[in-house]
N, C-alpha and C. Protein backbone atom coordinates (compact mmCIF):
# COMPACT_ATOMS: atom_id res chain seq x y z
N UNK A 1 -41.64 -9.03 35.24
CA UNK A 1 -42.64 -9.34 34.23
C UNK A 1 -44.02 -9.25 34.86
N UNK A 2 -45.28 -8.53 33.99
CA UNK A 2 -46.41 -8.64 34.83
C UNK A 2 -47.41 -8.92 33.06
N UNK A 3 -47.09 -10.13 32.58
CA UNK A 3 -47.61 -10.51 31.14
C UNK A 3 -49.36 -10.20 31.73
N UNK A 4 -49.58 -10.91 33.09
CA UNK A 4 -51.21 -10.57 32.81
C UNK A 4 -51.60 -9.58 32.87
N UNK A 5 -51.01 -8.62 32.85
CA UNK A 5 -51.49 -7.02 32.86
C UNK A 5 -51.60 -6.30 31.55
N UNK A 6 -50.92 -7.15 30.86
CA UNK A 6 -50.04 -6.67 29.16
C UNK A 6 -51.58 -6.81 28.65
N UNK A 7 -51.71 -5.47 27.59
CA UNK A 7 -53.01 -5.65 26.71
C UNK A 7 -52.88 -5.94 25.23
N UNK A 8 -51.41 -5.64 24.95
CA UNK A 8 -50.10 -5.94 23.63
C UNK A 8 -50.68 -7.18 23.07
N UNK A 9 -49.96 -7.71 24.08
CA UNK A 9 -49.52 -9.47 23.70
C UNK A 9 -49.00 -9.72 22.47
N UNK A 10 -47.89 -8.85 22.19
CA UNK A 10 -47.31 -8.88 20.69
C UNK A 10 -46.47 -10.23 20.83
N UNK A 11 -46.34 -10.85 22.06
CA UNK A 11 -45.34 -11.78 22.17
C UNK A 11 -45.97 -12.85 20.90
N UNK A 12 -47.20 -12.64 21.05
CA UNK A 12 -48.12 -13.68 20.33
C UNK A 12 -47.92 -13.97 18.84
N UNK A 13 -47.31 -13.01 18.32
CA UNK A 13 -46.88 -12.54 16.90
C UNK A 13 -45.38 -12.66 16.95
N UNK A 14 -44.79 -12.74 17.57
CA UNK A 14 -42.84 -12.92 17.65
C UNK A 14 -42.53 -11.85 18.56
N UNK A 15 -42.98 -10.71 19.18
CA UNK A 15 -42.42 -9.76 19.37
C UNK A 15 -41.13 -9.96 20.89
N UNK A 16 -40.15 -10.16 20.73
CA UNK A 16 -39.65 -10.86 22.15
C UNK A 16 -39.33 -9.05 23.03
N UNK A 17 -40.33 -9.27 23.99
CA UNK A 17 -39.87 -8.17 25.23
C UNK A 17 -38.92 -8.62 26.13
N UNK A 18 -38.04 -9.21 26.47
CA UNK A 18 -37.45 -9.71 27.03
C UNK A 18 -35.72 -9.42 26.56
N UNK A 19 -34.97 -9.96 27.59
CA UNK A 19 -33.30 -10.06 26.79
C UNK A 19 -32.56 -11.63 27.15
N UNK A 20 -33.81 -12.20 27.30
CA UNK A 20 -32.98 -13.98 27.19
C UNK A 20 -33.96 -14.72 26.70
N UNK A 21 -34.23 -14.42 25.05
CA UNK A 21 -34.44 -15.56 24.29
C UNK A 21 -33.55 -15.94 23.62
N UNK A 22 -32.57 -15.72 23.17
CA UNK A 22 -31.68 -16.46 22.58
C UNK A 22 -31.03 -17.23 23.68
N UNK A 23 -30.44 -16.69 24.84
CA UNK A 23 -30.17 -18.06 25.91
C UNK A 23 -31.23 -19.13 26.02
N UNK A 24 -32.18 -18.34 26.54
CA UNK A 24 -33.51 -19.86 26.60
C UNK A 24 -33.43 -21.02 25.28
N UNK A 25 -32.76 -20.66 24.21
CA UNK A 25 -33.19 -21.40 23.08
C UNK A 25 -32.03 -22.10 23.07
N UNK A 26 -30.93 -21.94 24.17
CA UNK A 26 -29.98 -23.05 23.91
C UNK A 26 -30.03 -23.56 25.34
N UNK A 27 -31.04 -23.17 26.45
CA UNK A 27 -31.30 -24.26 27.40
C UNK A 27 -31.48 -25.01 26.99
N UNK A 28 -32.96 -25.53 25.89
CA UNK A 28 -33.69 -26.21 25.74
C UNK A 28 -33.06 -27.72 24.95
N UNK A 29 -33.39 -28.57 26.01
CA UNK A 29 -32.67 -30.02 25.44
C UNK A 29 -33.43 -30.98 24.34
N UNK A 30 -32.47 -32.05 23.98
CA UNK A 30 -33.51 -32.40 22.70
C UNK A 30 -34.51 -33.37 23.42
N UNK A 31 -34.29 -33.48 24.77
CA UNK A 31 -35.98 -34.22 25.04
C UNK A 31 -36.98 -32.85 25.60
N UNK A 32 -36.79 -31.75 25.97
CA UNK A 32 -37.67 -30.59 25.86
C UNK A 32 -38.07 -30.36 24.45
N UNK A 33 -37.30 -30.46 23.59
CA UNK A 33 -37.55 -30.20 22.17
C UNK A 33 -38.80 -31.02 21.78
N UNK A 34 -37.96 -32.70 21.85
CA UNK A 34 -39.03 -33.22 21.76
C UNK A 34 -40.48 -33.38 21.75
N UNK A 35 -40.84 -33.11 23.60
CA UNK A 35 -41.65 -32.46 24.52
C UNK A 35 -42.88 -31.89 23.90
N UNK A 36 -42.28 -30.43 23.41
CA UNK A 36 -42.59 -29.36 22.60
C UNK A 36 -43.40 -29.79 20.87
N UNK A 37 -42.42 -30.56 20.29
CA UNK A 37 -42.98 -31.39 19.21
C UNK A 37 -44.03 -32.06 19.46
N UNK A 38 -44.47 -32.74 20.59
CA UNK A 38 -45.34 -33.54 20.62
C UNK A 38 -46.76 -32.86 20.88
N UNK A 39 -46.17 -31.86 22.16
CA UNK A 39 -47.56 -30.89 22.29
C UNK A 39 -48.08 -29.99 21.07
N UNK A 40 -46.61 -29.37 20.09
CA UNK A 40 -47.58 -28.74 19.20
C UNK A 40 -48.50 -29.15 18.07
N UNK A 41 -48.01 -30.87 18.26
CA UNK A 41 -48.40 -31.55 17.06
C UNK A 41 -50.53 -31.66 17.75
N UNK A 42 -50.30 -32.05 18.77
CA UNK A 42 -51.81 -32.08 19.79
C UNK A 42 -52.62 -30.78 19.51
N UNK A 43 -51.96 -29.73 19.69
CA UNK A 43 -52.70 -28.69 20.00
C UNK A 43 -52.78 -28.23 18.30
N UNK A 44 -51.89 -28.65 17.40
CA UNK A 44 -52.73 -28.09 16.04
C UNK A 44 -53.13 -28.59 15.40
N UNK A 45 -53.39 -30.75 15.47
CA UNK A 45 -54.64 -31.26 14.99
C UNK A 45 -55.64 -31.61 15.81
N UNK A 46 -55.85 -31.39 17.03
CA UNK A 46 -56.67 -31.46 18.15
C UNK A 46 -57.36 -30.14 19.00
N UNK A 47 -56.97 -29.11 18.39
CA UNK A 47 -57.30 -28.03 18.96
C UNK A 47 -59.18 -28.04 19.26
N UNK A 48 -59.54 -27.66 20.34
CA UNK A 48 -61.53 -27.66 20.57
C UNK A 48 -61.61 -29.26 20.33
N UNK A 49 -61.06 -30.33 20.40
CA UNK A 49 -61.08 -31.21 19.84
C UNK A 49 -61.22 -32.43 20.63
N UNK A 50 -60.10 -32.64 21.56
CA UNK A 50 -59.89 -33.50 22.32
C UNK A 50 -60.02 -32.88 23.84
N UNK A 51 -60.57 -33.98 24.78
CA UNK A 51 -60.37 -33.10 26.07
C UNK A 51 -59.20 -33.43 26.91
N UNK A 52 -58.93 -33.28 27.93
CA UNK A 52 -57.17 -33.83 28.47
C UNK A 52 -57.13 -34.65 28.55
N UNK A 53 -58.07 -36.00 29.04
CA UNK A 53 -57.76 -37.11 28.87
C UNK A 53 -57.22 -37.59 27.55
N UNK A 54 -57.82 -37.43 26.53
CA UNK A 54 -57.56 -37.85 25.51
C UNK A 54 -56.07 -36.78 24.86
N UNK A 55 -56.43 -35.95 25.38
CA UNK A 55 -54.34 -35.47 25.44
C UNK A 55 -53.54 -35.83 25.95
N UNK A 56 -54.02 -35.90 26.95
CA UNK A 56 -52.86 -36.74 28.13
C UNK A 56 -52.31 -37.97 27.34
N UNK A 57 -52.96 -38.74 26.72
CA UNK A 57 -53.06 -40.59 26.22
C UNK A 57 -52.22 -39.94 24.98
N UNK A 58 -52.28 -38.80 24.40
CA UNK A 58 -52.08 -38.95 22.99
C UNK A 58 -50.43 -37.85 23.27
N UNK A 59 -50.28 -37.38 24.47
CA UNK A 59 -48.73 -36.93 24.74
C UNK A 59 -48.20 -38.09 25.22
N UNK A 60 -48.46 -38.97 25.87
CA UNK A 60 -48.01 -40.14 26.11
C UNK A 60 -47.30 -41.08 25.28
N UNK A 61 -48.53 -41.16 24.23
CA UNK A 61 -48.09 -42.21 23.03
C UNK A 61 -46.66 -41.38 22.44
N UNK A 62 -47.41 -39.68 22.27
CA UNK A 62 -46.56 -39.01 21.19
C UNK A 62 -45.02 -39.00 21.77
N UNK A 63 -44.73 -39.32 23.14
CA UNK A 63 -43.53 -39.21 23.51
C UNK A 63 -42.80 -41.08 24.14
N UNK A 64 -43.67 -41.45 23.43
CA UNK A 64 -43.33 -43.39 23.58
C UNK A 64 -43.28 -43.74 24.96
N UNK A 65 -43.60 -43.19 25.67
CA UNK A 65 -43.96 -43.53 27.45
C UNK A 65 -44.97 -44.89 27.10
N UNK A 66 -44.21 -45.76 28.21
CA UNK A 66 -45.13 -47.07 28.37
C UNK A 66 -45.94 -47.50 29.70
N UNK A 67 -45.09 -46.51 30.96
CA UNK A 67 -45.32 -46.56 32.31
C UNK A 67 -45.74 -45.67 32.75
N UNK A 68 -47.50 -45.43 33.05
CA UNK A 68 -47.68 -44.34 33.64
C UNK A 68 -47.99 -44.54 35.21
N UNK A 69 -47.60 -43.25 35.69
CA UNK A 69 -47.99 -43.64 37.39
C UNK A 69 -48.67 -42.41 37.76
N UNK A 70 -50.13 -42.57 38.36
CA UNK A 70 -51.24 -41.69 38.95
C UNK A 70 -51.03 -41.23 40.68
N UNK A 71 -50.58 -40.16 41.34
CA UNK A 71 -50.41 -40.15 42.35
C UNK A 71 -52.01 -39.47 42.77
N UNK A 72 -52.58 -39.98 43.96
CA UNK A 72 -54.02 -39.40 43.62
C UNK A 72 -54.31 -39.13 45.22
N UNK A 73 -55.54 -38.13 45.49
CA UNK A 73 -56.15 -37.97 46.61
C UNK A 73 -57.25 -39.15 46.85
N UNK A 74 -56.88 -39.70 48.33
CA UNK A 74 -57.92 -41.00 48.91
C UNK A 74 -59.45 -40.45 48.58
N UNK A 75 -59.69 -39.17 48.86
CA UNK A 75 -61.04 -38.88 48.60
C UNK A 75 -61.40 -38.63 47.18
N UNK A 76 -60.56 -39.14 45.71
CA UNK A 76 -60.49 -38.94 44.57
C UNK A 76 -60.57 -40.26 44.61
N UNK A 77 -60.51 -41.50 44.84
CA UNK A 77 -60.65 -42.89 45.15
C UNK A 77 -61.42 -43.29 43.36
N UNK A 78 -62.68 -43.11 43.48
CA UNK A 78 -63.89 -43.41 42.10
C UNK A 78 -62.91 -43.01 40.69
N UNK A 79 -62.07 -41.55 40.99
CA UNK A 79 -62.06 -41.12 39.97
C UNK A 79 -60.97 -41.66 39.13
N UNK A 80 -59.58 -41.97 40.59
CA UNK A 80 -58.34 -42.50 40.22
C UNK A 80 -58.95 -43.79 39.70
N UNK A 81 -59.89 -44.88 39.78
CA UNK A 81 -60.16 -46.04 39.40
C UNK A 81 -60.28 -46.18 37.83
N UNK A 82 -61.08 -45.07 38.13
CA UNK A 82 -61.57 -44.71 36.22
C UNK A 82 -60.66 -44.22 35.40
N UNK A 83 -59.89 -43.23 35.85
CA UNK A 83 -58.86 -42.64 34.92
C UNK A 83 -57.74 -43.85 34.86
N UNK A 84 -56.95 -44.15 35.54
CA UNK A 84 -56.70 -45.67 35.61
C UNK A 84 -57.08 -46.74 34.86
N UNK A 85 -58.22 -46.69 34.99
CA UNK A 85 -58.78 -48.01 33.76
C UNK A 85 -58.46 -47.58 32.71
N UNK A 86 -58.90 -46.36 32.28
CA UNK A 86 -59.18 -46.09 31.05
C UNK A 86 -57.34 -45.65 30.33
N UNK A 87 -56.22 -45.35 31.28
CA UNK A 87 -54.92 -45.62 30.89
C UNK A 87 -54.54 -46.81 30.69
N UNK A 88 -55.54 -47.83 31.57
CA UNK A 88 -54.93 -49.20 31.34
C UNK A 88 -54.93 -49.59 29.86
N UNK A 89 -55.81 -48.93 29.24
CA UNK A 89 -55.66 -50.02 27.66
C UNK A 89 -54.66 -49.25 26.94
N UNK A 90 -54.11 -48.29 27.28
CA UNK A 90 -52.79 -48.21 26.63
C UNK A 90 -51.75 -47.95 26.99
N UNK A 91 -51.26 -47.84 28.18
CA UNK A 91 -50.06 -47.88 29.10
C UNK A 91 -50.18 -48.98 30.09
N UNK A 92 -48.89 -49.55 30.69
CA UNK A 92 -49.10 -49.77 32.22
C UNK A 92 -49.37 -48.80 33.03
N UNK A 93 -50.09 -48.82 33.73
CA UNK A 93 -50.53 -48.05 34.87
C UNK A 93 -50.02 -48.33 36.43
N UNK A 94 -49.39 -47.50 37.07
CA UNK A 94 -49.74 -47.72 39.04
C UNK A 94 -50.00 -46.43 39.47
N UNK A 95 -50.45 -47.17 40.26
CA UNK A 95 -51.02 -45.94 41.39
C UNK A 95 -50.93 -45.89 42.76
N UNK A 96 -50.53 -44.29 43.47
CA UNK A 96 -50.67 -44.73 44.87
C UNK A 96 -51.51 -43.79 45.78
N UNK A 97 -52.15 -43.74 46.30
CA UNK A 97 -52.55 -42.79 47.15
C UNK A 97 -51.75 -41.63 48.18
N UNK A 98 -52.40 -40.48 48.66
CA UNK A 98 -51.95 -39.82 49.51
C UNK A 98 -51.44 -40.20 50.72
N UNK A 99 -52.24 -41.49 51.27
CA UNK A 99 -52.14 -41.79 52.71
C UNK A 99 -51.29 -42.93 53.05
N UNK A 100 -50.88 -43.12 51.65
CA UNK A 100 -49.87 -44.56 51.81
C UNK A 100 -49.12 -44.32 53.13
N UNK A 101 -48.12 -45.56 53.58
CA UNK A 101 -47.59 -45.32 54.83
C UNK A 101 -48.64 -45.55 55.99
N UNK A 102 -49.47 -45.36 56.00
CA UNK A 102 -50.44 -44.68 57.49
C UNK A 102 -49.77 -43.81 58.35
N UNK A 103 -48.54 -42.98 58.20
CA UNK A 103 -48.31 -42.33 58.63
C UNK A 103 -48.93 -41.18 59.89
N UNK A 104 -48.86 -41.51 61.24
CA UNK A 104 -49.73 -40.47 61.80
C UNK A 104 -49.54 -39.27 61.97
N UNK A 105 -50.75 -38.05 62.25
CA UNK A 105 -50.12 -36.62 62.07
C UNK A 105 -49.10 -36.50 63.06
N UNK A 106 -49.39 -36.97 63.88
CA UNK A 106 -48.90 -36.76 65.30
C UNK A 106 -47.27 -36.84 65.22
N UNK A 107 -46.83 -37.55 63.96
CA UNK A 107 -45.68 -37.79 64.07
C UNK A 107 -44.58 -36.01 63.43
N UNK A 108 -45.17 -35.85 63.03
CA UNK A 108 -45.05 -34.10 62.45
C UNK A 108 -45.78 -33.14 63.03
N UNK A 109 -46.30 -33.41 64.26
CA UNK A 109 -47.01 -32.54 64.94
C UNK A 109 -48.29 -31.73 63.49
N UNK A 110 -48.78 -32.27 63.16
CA UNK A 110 -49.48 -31.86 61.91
C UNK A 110 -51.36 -31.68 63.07
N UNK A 111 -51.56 -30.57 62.38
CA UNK A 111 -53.08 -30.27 62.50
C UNK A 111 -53.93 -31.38 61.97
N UNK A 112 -55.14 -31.67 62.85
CA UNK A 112 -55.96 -32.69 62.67
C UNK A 112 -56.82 -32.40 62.40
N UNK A 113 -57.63 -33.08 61.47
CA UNK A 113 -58.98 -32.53 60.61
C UNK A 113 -60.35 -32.63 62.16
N UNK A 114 -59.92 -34.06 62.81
CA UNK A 114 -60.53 -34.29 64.10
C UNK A 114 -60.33 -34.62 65.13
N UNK A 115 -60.53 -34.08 66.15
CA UNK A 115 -58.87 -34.30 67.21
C UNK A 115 -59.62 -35.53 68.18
N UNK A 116 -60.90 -36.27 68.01
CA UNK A 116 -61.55 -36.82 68.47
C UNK A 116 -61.05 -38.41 67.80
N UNK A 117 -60.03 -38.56 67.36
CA UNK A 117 -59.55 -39.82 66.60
C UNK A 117 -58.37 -40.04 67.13
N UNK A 118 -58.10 -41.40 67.42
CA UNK A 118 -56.78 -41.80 68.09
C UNK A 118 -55.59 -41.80 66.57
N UNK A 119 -55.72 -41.99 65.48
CA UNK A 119 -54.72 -41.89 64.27
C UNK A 119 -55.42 -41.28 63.35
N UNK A 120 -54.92 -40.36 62.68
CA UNK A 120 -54.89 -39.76 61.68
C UNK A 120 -54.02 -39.13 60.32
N UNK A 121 -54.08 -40.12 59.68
CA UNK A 121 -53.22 -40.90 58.54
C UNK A 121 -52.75 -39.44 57.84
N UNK A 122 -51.81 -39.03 57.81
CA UNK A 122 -51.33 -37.60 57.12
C UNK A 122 -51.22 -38.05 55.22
N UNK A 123 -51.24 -36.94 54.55
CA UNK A 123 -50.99 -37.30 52.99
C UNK A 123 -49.61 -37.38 53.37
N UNK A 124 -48.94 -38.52 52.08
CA UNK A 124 -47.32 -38.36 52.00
C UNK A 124 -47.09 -38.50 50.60
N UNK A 125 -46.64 -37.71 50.00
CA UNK A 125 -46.64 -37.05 48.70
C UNK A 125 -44.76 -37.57 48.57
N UNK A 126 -43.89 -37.35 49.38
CA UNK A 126 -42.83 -38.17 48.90
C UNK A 126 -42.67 -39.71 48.73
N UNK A 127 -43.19 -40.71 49.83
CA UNK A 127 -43.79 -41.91 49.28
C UNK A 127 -44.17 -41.90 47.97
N UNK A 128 -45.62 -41.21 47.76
CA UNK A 128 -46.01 -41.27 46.39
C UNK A 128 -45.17 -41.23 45.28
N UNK A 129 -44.20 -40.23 45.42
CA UNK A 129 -42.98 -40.36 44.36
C UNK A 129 -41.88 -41.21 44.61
N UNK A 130 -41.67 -41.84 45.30
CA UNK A 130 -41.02 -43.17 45.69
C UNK A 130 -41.56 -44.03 45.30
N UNK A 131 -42.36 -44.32 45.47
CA UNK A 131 -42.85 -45.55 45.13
C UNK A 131 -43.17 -45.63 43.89
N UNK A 132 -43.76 -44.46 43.05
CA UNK A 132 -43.76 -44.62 41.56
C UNK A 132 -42.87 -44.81 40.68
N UNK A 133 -41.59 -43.78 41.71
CA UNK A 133 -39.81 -44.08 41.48
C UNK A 133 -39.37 -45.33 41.01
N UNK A 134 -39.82 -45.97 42.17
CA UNK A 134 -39.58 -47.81 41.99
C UNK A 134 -40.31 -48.56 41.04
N UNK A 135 -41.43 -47.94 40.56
CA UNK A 135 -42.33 -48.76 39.35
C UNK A 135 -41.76 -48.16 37.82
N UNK A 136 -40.59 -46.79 38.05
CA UNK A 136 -39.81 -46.64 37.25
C UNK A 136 -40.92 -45.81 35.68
N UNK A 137 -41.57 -44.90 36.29
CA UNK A 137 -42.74 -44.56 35.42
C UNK A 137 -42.03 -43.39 34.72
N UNK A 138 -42.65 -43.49 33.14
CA UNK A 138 -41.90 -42.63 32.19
C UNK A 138 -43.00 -40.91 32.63
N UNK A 139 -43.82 -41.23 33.17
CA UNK A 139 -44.44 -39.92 33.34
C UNK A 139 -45.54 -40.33 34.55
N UNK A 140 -45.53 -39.08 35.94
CA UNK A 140 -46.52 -39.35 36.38
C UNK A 140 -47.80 -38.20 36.93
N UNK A 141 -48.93 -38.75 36.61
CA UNK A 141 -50.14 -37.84 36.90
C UNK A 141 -50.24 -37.13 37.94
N UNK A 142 -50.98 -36.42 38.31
CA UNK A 142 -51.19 -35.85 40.03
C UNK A 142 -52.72 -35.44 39.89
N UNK A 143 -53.72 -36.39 40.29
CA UNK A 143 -55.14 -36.22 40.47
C UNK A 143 -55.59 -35.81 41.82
N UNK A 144 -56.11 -34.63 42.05
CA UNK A 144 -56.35 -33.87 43.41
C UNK A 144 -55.87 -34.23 44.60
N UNK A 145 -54.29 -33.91 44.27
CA UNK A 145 -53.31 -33.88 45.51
C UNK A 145 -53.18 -32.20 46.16
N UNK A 146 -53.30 -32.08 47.40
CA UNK A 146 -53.98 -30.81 48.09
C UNK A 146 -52.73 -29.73 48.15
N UNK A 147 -53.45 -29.01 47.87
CA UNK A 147 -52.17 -27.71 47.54
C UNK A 147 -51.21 -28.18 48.70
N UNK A 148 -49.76 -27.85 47.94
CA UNK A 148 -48.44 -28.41 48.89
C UNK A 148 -47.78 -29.60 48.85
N UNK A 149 -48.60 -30.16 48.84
CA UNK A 149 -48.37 -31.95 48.71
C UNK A 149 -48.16 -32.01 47.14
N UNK A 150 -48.88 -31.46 45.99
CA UNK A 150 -48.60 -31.46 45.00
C UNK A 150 -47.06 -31.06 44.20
N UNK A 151 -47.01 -29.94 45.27
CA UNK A 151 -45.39 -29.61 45.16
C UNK A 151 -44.42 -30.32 45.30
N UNK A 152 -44.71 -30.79 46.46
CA UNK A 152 -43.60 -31.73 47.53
C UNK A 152 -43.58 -33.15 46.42
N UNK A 153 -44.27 -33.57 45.76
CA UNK A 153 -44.57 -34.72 45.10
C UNK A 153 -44.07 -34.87 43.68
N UNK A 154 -44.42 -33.07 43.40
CA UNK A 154 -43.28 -32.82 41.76
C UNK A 154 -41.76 -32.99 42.58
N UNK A 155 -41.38 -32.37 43.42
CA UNK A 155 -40.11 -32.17 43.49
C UNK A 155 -39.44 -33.40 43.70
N UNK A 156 -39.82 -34.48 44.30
CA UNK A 156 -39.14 -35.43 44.67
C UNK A 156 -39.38 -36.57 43.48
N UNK A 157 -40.48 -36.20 42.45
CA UNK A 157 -40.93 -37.53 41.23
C UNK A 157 -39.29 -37.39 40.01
N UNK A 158 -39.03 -38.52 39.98
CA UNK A 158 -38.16 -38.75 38.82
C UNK A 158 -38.40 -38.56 37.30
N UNK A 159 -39.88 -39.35 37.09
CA UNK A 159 -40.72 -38.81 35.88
C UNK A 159 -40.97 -37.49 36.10
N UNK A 160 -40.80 -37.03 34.68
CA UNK A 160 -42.33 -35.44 34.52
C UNK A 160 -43.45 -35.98 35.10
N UNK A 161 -44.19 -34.30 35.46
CA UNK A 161 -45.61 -34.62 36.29
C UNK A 161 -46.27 -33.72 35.49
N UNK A 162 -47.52 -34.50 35.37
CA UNK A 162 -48.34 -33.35 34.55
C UNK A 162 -49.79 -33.35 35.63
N UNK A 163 -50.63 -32.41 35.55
CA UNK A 163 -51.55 -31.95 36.43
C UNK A 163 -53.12 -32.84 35.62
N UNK A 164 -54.01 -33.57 36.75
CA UNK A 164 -54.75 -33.99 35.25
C UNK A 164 -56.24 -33.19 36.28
N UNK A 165 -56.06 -33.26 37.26
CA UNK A 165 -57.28 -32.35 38.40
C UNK A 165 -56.41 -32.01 39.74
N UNK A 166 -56.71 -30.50 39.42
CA UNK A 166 -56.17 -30.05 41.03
C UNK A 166 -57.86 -30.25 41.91
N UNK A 167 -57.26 -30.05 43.36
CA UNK A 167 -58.16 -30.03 44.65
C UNK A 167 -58.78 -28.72 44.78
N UNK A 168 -60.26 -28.70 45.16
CA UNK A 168 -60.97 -27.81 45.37
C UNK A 168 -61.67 -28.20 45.56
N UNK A 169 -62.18 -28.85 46.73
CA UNK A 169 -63.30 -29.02 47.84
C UNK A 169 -64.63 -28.55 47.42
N UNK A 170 -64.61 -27.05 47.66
CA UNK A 170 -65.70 -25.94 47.74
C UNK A 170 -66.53 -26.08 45.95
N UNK A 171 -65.44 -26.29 44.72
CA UNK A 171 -65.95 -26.14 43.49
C UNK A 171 -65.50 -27.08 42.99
N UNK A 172 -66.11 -27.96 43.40
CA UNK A 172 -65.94 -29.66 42.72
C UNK A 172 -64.72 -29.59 42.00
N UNK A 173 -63.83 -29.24 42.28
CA UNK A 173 -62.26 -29.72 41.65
C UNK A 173 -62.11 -28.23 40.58
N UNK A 174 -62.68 -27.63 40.55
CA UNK A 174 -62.64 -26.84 39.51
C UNK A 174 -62.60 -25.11 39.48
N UNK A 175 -60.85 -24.98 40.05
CA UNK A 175 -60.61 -23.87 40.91
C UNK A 175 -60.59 -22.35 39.99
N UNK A 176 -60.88 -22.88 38.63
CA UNK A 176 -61.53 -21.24 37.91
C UNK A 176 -62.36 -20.98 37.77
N UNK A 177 -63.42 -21.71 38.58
CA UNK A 177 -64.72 -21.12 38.85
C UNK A 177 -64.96 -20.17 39.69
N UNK A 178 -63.48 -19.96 40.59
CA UNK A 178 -63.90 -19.02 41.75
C UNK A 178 -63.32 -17.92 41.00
N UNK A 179 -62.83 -17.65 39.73
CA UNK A 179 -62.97 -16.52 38.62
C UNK A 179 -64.09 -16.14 38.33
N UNK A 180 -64.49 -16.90 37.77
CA UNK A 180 -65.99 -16.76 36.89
C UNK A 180 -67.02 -16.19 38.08
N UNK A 181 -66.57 -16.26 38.92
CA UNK A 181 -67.94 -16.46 39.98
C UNK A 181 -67.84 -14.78 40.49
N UNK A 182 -68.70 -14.19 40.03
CA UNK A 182 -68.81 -12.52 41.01
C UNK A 182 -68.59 -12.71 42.69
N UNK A 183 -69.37 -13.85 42.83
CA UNK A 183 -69.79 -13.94 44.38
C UNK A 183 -68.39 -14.50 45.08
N UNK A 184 -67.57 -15.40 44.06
CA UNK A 184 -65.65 -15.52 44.83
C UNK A 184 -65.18 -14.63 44.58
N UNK A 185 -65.05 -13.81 43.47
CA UNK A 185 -63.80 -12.67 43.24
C UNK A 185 -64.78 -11.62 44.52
N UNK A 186 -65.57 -11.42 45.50
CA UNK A 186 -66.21 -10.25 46.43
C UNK A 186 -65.68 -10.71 47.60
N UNK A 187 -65.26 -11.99 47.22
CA UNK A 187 -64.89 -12.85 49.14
C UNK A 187 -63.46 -12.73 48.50
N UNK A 188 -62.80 -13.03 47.53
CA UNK A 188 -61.54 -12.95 47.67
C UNK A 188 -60.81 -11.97 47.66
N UNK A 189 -61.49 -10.21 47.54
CA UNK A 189 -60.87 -9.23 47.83
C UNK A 189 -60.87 -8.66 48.96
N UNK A 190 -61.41 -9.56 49.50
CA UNK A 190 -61.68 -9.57 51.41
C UNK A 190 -60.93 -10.34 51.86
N UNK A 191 -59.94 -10.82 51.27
CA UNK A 191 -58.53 -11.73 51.96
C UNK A 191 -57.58 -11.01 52.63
């Protein structure tokens, strides 16, 4: 499949290019179904409408989740507080950071941001899903957890994970800007 290349997009209209949609349609379980119900109900009275926060809160409700859990980057600290609060008035909320544990790099032979420091606390992204494990959360967030760790953190979470800010250092969290940007797509064909 190379859909972003496609100039068609008849898929958009029914057209199935493919030879497993009728299997796919009996993967799908009645809490995917569900799932599905809830997002299309969002996206076709909320469409230009709401921004993700206020989707996020309103897939939440729409799927009766009472426990949400925020796995977040230490240097996202301000933001996890706020997004947090502002789940607090209608879910329970927990949260844990990247660095829980204090885990040192040293113990994974892991690269050090400064080798001039006697400990240097590694992210632990399976903690994070452990421990949210144990707070037993019907769905949990992932606020700028650093490429990898985000992975490692879906794979091991019991809840669904939904994305609410990926990491990007360079463009304040906001990694399709290095689309938009002439001056990233000239450095990134120099990779």
């Amino acid at each position: 499949m190379k859909c972003a290349n496609c100039r068609d997009r008849a898929c958009y209209t029914g057209k199935d290019c493919t030879d497993i949609a009728e299997h796919i349609m009996e993967v799908y379980s009645d809490e995917d179904i569900r799932s599905l119900r809830v997002s299309a109900r969002i996206e076709s009275r909320y469409y230009m409408k709401k921004t993700r926060i206020e989707e996020l809160i309103a897939y939440a409700k729409g799927m009766n989740y009472t426990r949400l859990g925020v796995a977040f980057c230490i240097g996202l600290q301000e933001e996890a507080e706020t997004l947090c609060g502002v789940l607090s008035r209608h879910f329970s909320v927990f949260s844990v950071c990247c660095k829980v544990c204090g885990i040192d790099k040293s113990r994974f032979d892991l690269e050090r941001l400064r080798d001039n420091e006697e400990v240097e606390a590694m992210c632990n992204p399976i903690a994070q899903a452990e421990l949210l494990n144990r707070d037993r959360t019907d769905l949990n967030i992932i606020l700028g957890l650093c490429i990898g760790h985000d992975i490692i953190f879906t794979k091991y979470s019991n809840a669904p994970v939904t994305t609410f800010a990926v990491k990007d250092r360079v463009l304040a969290h906001n990694p399709l800007g290095a689309l938009y940007s002439a001056y990233h797509l000239r450095r990134l064909q120099h990779l």
